[in-house]
Protein backbone atom coordinates (compact mmCIF):
# COMPACT_ATOMS: atom_id res chain seq x y z
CA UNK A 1 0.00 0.00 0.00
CA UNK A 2 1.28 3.25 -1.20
CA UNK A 3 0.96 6.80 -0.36
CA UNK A 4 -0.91 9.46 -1.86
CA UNK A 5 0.77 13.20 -1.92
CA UNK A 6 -0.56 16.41 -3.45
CA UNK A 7 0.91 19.57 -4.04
CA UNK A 8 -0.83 22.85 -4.03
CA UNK A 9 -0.38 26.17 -4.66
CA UNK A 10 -1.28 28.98 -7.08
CA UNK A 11 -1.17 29.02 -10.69
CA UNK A 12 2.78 30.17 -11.18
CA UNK A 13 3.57 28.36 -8.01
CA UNK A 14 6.29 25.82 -9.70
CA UNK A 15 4.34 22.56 -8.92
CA UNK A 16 5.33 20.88 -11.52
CA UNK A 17 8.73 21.84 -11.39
CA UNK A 18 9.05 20.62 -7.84
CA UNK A 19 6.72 17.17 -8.76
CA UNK A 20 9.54 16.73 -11.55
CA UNK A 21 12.53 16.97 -8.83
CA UNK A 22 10.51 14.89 -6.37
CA UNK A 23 9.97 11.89 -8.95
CA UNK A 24 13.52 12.02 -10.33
CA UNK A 25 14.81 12.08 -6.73
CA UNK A 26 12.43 9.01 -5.38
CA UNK A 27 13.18 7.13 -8.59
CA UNK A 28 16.84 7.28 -7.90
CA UNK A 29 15.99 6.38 -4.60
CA UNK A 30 14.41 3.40 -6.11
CA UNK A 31 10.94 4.43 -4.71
CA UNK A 32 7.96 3.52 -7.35
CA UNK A 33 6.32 6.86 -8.13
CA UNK A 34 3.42 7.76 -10.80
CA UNK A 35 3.14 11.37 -11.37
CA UNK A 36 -0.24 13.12 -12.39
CA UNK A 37 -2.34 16.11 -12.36
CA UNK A 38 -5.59 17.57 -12.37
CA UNK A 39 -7.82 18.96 -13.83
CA UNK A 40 -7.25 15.95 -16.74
CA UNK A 41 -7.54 18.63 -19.63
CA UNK A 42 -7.87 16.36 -23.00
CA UNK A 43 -8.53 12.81 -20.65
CA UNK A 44 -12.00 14.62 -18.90
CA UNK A 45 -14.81 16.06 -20.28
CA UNK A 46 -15.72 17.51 -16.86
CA UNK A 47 -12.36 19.19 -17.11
CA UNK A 48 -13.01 19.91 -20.70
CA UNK A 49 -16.24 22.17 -19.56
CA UNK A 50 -14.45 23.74 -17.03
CA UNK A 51 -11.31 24.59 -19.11
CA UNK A 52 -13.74 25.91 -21.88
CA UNK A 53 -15.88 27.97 -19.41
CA UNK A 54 -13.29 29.45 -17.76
CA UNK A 55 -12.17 30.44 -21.76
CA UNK A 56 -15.70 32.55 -21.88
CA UNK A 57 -17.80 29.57 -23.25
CA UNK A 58 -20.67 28.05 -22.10
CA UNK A 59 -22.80 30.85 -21.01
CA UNK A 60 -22.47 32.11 -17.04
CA UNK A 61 -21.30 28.55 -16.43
CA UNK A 62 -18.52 29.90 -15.25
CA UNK A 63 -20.05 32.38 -12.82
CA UNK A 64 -20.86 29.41 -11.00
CA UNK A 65 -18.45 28.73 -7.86
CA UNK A 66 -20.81 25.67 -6.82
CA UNK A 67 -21.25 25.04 -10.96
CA UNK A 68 -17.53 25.07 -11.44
CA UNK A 69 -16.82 23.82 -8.17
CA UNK A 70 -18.51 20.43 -9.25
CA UNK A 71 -17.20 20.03 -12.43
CA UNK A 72 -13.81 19.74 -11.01
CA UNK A 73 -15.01 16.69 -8.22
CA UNK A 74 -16.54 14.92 -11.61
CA UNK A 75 -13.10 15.43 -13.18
CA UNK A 76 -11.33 13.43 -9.56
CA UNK A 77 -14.48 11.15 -9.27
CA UNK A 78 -13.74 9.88 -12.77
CA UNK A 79 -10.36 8.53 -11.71
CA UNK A 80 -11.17 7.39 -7.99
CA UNK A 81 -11.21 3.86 -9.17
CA UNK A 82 -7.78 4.30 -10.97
CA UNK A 83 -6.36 6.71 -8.00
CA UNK A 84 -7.48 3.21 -5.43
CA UNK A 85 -5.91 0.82 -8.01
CA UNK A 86 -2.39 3.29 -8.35
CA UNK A 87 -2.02 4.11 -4.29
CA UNK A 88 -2.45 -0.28 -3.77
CA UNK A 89 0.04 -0.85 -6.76
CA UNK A 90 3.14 1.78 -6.36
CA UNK A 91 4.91 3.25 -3.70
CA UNK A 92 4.13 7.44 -4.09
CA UNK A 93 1.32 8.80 -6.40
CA UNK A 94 1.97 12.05 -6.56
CA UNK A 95 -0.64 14.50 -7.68
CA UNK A 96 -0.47 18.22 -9.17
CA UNK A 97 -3.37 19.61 -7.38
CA UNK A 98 -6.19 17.92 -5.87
CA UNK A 99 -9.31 18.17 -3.20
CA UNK A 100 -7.80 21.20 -1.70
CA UNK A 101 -7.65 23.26 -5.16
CA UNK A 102 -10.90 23.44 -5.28
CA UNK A 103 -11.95 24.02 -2.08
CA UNK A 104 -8.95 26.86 -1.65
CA UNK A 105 -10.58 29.13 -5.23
CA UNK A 106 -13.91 28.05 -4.47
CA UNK A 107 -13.68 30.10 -0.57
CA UNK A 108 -11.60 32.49 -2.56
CA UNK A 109 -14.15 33.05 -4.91
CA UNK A 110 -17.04 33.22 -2.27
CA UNK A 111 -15.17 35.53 0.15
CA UNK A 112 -14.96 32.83 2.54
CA UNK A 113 -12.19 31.34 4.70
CA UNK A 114 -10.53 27.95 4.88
CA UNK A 115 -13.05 27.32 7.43
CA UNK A 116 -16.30 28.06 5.39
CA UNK A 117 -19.29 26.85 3.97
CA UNK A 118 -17.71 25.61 0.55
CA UNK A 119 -14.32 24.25 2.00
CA UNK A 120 -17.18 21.79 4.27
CA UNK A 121 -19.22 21.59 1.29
CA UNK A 122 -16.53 20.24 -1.11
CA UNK A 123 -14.78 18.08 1.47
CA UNK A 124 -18.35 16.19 1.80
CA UNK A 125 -19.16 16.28 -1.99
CA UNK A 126 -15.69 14.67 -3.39
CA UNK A 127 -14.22 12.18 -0.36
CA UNK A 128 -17.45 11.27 1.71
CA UNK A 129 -19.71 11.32 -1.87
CA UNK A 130 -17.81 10.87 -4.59
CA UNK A 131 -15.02 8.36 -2.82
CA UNK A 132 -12.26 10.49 -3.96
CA UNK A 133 -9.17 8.83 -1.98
CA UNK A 134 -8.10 11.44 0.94
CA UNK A 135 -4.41 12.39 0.21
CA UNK A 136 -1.88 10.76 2.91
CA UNK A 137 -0.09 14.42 3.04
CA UNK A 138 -0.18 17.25 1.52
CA UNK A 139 1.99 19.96 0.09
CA UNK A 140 1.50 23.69 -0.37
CA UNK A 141 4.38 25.07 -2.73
CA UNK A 142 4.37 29.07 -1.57
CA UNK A 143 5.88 31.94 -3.82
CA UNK A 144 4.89 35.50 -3.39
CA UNK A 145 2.10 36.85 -5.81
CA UNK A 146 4.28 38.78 -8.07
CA UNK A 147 6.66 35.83 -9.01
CA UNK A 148 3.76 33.77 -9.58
CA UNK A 149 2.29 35.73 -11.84
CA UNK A 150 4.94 36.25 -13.70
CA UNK A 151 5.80 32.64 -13.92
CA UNK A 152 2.45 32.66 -15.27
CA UNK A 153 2.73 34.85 -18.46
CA UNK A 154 5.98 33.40 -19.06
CA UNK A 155 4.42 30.20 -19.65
CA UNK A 156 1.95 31.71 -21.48
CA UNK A 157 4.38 33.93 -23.67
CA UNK A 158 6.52 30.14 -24.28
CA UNK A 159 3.17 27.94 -24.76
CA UNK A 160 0.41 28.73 -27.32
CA UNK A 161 -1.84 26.02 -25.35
CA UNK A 162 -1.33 27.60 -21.99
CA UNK A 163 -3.40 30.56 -22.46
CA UNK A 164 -3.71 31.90 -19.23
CA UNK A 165 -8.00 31.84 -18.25
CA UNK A 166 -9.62 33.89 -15.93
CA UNK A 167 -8.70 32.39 -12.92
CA UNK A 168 -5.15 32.80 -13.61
CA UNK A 169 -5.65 36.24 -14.95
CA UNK A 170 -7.28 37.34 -11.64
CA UNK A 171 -4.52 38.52 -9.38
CA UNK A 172 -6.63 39.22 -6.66
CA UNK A 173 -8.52 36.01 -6.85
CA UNK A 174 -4.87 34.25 -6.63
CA UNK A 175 -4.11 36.36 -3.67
CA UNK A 176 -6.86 35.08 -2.31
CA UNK A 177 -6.26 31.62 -2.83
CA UNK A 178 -3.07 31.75 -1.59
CA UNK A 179 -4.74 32.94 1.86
CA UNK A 180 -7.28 30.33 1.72
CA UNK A 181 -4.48 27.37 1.07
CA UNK A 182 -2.47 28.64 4.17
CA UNK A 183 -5.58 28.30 6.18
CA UNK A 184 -6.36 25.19 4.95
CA UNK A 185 -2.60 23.92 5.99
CA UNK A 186 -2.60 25.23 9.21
CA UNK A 187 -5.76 23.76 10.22
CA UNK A 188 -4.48 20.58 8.92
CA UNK A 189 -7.78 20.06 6.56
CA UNK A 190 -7.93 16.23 5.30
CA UNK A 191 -4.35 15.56 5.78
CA UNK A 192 -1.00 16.33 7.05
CA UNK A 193 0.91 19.51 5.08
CA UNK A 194 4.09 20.50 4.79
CA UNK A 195 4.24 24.22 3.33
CA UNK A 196 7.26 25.23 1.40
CA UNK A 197 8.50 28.61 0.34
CA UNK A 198 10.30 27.16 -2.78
CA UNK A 199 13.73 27.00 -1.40
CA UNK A 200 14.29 23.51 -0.03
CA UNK A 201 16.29 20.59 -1.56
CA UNK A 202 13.83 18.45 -3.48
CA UNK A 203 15.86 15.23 -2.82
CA UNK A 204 16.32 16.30 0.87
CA UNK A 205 12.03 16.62 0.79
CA UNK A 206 11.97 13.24 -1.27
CA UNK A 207 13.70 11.85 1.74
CA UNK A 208 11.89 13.26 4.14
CA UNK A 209 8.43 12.11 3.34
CA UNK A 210 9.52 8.70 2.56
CA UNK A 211 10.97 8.28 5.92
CA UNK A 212 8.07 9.89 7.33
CA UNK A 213 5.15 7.67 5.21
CA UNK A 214 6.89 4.91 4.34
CA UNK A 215 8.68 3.24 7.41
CA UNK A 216 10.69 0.47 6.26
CA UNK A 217 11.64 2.44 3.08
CA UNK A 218 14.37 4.88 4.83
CA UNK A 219 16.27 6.36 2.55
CA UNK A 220 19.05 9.47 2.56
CA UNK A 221 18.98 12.56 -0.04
């Protein structure tokens, strides 16, 4: 049985950069890892609706924080069963974003905090309803709001398929978010979490939360 680790953070926040460095470093470790992310833009056609909405289509779908909100759980409930069958057959799954996305720009979007009405709502919509598997821990990848963003238009500058949407074009709405995820990490919500500001060794944080989630599999970065 294998353990299930998400990191979070703003768009611009380097996740994937950092779920890069943690794979290579757990592979050399010889630790089994599958990398993936969500939303599954091009596997999902919840995430499909949701990408395209938040591109100006579909009406005032995307107006919708409880509209959008869902969309995203149907995107995770569509791969529960694989998530179950991956966390029994590999060491680390490692996710790029997760539960806590959604609940962090959902209370963003709302006003709320970490503590709120939607955070509760989605918690009880995608583990207790849908069976989304709970992530063993949790990791929230911090950057100020200005580096972010600019990570952000450099990626969209470099890739003509990463158009930035209007989520990631809202600066206050990521300012927000990044509020909400703290809150959610210091009150512990689902999981463990271990909040980064973007500085530590990845192989020394590969090592780390092996040690920590996997005893018997001790390793050294």
């Amino acid at each position: 049985m294998g353990v299930l680790i998400a990191i979070e953070g703003v768009d611009g926040a380097g996740k994937q950069t950092l779920s890069r460095a943690l794979t290579r470093a757990w592979e050399s470790a010889g630790i089994d890892v599958l990398r993936m992310g969500f939303p599954r833009y091009g596997e999902s056609a919840h995430a499909d609706l949701a990408a395209e909405a938040l591109h100006g289509e579909h009406g005032d779908l995307a107006a919708s924080v409880y509209g959008m909100a869902t969309l995203f759980a149907l995107d995770r409930h569509g791969a529960a069963t694989d998530l179950h069958r991956m966390v029994n057959r590999h060491d680390v799954v490692l996710l790029d974003r997760y539960v806590a996305s959604n609940a962090a720009y959902g209370a963003a979007r709302l006003g709320e905090p970490g503590d709120g009405p939607v955070v509760k709502w989605i918690r009880e919509l995608e583990i207790d309803r849908l069976a989304v598997p709970p992530p063993t821990f949790q990791i929230l990848l911090q950057v100020p709001a200005e580096v972010a963003d600019k990570r952000a238009r450099q990626r969209e500058r470099n890739d003509a398929t990463r158009a930035r949407d209007s989520y990631e074009r809202d600066g206050d709405l990521q300012r927000r978010t990044a509020e909400v995820y703290a809150q959610l990490a210091e009150q512990r919500w689902i999981s463990d979490w271990k909040v980064l500001d973007g500085t530590e060794d990845p192989a020394q944080l590969a090592a780390d939360l092996i040690n920590q989630l996997l005893p018997g599999r001790q390793v050294t970065p």
